[in-house]
C-alpha atoms as a PDB file:
ATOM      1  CA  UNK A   1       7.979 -71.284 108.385  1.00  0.00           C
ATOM      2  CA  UNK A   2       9.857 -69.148 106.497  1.00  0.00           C
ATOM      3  CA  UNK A   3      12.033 -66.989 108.031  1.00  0.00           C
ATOM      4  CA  UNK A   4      12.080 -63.328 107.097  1.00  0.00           C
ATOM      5  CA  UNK A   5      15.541 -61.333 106.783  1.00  0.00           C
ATOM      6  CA  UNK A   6      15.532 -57.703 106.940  1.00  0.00           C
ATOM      7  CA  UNK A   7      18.056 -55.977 105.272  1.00  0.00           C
ATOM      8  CA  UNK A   8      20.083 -53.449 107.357  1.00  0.00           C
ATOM      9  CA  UNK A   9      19.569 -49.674 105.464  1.00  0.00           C
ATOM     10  CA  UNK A  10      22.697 -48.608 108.142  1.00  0.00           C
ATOM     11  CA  UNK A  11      25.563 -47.994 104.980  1.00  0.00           C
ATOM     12  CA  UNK A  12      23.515 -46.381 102.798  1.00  0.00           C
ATOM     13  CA  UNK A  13      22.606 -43.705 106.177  1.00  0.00           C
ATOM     14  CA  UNK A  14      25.870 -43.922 107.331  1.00  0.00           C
ATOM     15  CA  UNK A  15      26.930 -42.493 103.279  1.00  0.00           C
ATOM     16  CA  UNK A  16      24.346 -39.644 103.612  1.00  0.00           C
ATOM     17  CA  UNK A  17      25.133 -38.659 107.122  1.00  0.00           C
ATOM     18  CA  UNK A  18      28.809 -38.215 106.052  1.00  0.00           C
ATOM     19  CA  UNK A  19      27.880 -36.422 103.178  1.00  0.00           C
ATOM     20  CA  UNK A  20      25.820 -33.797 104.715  1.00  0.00           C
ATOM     21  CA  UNK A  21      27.820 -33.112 107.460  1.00  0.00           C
ATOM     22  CA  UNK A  22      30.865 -32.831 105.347  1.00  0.00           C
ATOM     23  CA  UNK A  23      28.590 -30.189 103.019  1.00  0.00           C
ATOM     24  CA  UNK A  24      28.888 -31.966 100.047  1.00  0.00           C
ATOM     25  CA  UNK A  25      27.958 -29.283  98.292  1.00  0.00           C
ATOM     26  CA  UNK A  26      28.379 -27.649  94.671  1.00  0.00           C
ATOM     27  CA  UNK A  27      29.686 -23.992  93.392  1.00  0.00           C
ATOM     28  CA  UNK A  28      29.686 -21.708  96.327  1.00  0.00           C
ATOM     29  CA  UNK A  29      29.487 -24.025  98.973  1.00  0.00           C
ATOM     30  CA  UNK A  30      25.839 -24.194  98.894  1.00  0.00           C
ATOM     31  CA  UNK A  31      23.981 -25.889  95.994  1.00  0.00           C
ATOM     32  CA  UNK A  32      22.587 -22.543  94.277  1.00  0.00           C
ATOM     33  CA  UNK A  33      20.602 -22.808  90.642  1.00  0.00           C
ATOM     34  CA  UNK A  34      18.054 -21.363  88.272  1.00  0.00           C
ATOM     35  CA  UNK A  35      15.223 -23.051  90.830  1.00  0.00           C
ATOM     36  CA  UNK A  36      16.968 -23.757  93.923  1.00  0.00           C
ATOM     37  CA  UNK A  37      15.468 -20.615  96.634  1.00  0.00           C
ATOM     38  CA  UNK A  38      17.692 -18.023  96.871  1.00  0.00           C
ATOM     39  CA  UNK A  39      18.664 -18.327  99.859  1.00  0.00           C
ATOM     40  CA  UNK A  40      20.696 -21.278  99.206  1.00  0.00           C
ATOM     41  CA  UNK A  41      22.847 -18.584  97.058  1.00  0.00           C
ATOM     42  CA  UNK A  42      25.085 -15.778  97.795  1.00  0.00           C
ATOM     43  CA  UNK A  43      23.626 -12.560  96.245  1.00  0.00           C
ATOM     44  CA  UNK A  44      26.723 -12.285  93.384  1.00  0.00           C
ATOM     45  CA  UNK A  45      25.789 -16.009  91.946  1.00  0.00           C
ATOM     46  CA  UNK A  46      22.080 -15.489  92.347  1.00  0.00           C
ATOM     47  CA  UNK A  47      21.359 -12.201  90.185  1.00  0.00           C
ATOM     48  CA  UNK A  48      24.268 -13.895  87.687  1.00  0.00           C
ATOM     49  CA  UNK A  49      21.744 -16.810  87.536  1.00  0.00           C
ATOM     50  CA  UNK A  50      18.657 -14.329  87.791  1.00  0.00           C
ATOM     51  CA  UNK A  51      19.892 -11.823  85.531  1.00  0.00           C
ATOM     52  CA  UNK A  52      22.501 -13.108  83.088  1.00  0.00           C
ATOM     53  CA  UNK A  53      24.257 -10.228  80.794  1.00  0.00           C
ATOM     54  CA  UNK A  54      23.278  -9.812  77.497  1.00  0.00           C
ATOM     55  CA  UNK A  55      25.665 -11.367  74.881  1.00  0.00           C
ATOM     56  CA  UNK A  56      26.212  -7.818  73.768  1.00  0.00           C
ATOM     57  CA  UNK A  57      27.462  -6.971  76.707  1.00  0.00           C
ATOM     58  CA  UNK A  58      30.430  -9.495  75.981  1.00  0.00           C
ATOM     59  CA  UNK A  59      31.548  -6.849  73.674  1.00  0.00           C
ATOM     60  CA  UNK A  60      34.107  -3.396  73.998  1.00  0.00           C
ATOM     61  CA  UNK A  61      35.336  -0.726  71.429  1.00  0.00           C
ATOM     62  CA  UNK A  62      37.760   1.953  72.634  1.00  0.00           C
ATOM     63  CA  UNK A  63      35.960   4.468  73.719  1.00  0.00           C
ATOM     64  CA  UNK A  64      32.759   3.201  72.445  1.00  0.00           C
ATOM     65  CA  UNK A  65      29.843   4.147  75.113  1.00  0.00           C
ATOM     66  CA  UNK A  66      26.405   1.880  75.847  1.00  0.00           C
ATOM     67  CA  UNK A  67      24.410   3.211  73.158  1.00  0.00           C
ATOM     68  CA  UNK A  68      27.166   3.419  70.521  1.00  0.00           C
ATOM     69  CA  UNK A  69      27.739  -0.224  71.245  1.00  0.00           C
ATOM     70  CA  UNK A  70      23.850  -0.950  71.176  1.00  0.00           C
ATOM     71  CA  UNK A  71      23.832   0.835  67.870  1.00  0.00           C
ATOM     72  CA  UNK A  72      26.076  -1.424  66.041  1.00  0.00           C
ATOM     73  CA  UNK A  73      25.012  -4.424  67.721  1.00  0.00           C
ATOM     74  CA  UNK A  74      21.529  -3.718  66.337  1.00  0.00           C
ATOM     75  CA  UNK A  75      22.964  -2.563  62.915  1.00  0.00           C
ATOM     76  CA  UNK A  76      25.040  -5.959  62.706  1.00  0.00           C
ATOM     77  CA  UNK A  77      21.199  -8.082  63.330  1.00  0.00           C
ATOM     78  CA  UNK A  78      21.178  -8.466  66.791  1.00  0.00           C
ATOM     79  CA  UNK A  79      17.910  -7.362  69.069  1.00  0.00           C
ATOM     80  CA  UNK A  80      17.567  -4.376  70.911  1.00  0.00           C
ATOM     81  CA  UNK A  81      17.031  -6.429  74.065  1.00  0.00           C
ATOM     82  CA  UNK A  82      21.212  -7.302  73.803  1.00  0.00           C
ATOM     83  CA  UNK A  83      20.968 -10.845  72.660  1.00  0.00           C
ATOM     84  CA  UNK A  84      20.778 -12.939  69.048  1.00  0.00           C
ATOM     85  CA  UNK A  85      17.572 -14.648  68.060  1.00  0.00           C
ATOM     86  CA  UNK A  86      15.689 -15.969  64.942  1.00  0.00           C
ATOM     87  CA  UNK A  87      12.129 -16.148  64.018  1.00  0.00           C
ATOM     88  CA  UNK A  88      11.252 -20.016  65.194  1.00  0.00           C
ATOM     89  CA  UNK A  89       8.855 -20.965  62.186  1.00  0.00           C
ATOM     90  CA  UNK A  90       8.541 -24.809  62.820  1.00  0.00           C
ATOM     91  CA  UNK A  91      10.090 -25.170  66.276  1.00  0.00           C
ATOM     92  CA  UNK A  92      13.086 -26.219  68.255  1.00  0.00           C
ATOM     93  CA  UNK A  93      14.230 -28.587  65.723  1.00  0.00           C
ATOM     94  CA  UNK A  94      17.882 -28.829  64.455  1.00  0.00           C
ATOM     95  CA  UNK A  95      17.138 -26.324  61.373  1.00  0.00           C
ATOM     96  CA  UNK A  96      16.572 -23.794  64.124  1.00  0.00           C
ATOM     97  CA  UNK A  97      19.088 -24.475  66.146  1.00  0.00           C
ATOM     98  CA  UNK A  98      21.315 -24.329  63.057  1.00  0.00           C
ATOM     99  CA  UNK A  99      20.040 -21.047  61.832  1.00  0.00           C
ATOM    100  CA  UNK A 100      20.114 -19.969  65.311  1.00  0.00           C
ATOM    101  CA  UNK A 101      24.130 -20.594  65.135  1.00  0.00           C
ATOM    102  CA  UNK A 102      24.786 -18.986  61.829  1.00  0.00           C
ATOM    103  CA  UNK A 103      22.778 -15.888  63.069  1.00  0.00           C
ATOM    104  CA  UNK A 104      25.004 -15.802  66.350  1.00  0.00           C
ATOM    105  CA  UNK A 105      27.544 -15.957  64.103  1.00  0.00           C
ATOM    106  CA  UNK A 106      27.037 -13.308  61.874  1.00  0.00           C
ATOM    107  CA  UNK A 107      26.602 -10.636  64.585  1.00  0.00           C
ATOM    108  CA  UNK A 108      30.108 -12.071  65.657  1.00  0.00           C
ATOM    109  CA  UNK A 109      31.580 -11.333  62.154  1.00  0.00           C
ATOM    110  CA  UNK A 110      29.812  -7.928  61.919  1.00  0.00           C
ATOM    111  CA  UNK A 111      30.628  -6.467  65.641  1.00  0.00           C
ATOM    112  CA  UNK A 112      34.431  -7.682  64.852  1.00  0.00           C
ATOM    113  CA  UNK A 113      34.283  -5.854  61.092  1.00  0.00           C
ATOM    114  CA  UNK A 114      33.213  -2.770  62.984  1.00  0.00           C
ATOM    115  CA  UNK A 115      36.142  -2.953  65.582  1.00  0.00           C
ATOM    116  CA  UNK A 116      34.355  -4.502  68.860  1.00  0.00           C
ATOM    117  CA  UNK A 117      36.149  -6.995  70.188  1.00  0.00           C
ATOM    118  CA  UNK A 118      34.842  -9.829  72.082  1.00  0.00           C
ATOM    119  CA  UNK A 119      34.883 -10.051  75.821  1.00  0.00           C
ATOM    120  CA  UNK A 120      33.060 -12.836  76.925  1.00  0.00           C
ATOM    121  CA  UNK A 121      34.152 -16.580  77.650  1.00  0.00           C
ATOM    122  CA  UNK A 122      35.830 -18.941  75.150  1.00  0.00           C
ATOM    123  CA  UNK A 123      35.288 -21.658  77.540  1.00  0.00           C
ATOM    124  CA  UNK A 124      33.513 -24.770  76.646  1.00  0.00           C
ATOM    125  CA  UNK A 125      32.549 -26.822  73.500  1.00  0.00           C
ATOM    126  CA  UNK A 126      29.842 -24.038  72.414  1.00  0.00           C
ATOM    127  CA  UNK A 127      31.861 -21.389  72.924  1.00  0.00           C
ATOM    128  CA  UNK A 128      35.196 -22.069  71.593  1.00  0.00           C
ATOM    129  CA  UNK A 129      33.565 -22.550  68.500  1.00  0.00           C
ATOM    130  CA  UNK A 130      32.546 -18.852  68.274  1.00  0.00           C
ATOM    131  CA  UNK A 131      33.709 -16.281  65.578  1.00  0.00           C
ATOM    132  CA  UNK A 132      35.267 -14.002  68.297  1.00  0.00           C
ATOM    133  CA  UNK A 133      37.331 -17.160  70.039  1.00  0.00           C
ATOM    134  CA  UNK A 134      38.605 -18.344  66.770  1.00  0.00           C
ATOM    135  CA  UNK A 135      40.018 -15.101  65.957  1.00  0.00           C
ATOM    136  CA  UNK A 136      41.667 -14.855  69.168  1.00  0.00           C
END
């Protein structure tokens, strides 16, 4: 007769009983994203997550108020709602993504011709590639 070994499971336990109560954990000390519940997020992260800022609101003039800066947003071909975006005839494809880029662009050329300068991040590979960061 054969004799059957069983395989003990006690390591790979012992690794996950260390990890939780250690709180391995991520950001805030609780894992908190787009469809974790909320209450696994403090309120700050979790309306940043829920409601991110427009990328106009990444931009600041002087005195410029809300609606003079929604003004020239729109006047430099960005939507009223505060962010970029393209008509998507054919899809996600690379051409959209690509026209999606130059567009972003654009408005970043425009709002810096007409004195706004850029607020936002510069952080990451997306980013640093921005208009507005490489005229920093």
């Amino acid at each position: 007769m054969k004799q059957v070994r069983r395989r003990s499971c006690t390591g790979f336990g012992l690794l996950m009983a260390v990890a939780v109560m250690t709180g391995c954990t991520a950001g805030n000390g609780r894992l908190c994203g787009p469809q974790t519940p909320r209450a696994y997020c403090d309120k700050k992260t979790y309306d940043a997550l829920a409601n991110p800022p427009s990328q106009r609101d990444s931009w600041a003039a002087g005195e410029a108020d809300a609606s003079q800066l929604g003004a020239a947003w729109v006047a430099c071909g960005g939507m009223a709602n505060g962010n970029v975006g393209i008509d998507q005839q054919g899809g996600n494809g690379p051409e959209t993504v690509q026209r999606l880029t130059r567009k972003n662009d654009d408005v970043q050329r425009c709002m810096m011709q007409k004195g706004y300068r850029y607020t936002g991040t510069c952080s990451g590979d997306i980013a640093s590639r921005f208009p507005a960061c490489q005229s920093r």
